[in-house]
C-alpha atoms as a PDB file:
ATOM      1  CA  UNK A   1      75.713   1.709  41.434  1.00  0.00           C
ATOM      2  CA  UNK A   2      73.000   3.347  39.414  1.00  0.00           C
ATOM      3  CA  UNK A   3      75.340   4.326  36.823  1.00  0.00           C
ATOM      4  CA  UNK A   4      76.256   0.759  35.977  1.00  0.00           C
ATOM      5  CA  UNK A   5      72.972  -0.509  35.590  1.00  0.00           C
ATOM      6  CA  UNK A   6      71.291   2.444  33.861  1.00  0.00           C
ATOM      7  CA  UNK A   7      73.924   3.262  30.910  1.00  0.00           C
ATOM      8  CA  UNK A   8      73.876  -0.385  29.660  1.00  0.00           C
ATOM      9  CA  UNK A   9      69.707  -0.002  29.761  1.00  0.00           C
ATOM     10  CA  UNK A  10      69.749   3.273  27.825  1.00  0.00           C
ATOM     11  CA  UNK A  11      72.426   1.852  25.206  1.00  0.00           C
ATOM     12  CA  UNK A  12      70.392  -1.204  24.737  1.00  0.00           C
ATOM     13  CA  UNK A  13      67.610   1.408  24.285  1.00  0.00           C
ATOM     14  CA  UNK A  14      68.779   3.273  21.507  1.00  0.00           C
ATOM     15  CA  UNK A  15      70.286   0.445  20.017  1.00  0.00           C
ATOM     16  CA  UNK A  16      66.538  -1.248  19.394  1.00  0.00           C
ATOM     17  CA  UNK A  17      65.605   1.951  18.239  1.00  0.00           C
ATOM     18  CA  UNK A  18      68.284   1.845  15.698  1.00  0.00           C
ATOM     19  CA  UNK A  19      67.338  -1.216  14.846  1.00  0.00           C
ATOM     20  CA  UNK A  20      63.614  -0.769  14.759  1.00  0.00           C
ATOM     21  CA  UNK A  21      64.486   2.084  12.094  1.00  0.00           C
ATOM     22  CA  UNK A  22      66.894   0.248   9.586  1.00  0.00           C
ATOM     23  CA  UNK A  23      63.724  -2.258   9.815  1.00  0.00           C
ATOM     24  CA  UNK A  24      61.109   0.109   8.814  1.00  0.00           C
ATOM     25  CA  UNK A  25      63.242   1.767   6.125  1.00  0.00           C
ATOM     26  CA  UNK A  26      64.170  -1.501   4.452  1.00  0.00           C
ATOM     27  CA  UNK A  27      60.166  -2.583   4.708  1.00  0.00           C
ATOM     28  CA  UNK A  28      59.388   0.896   3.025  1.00  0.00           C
ATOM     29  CA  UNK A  29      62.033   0.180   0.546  1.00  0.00           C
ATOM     30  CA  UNK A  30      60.987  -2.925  -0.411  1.00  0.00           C
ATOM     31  CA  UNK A  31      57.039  -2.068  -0.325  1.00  0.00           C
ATOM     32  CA  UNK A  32      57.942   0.510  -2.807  1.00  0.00           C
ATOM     33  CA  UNK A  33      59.734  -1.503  -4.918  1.00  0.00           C
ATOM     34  CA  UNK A  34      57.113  -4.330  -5.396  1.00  0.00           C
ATOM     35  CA  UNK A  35      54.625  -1.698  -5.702  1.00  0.00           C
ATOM     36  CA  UNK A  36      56.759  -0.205  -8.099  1.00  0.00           C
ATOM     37  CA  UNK A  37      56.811  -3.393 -10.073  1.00  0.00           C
ATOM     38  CA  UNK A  38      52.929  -3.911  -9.962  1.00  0.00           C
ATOM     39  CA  UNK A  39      51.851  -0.711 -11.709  1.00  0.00           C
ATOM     40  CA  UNK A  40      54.983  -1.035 -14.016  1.00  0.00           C
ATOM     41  CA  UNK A  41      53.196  -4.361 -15.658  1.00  0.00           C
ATOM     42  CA  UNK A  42      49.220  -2.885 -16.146  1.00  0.00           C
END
């Protein structure tokens, strides 16, 4: 019984993980961009 209930917890697991990492890299990108664009226009 444990094995039905713990796979779909440690999927769901590295799923937001996943997720949590496409956010950060897109939020990097996009902070370096506008940054990017800032110092372009002194």
């Amino acid at each position: 019984m444990f094995y039905f209930t713990g796979v779909p917890l440690f999927a769901w697991m590295g799923f937001s993980l996943f997720v949590g990492c496409i956010q950060a890299y897109i939020f990097t990108v996009l902070a370096m961009v506008y940054i990017a664009q800032k110092v372009g226009e002194v």
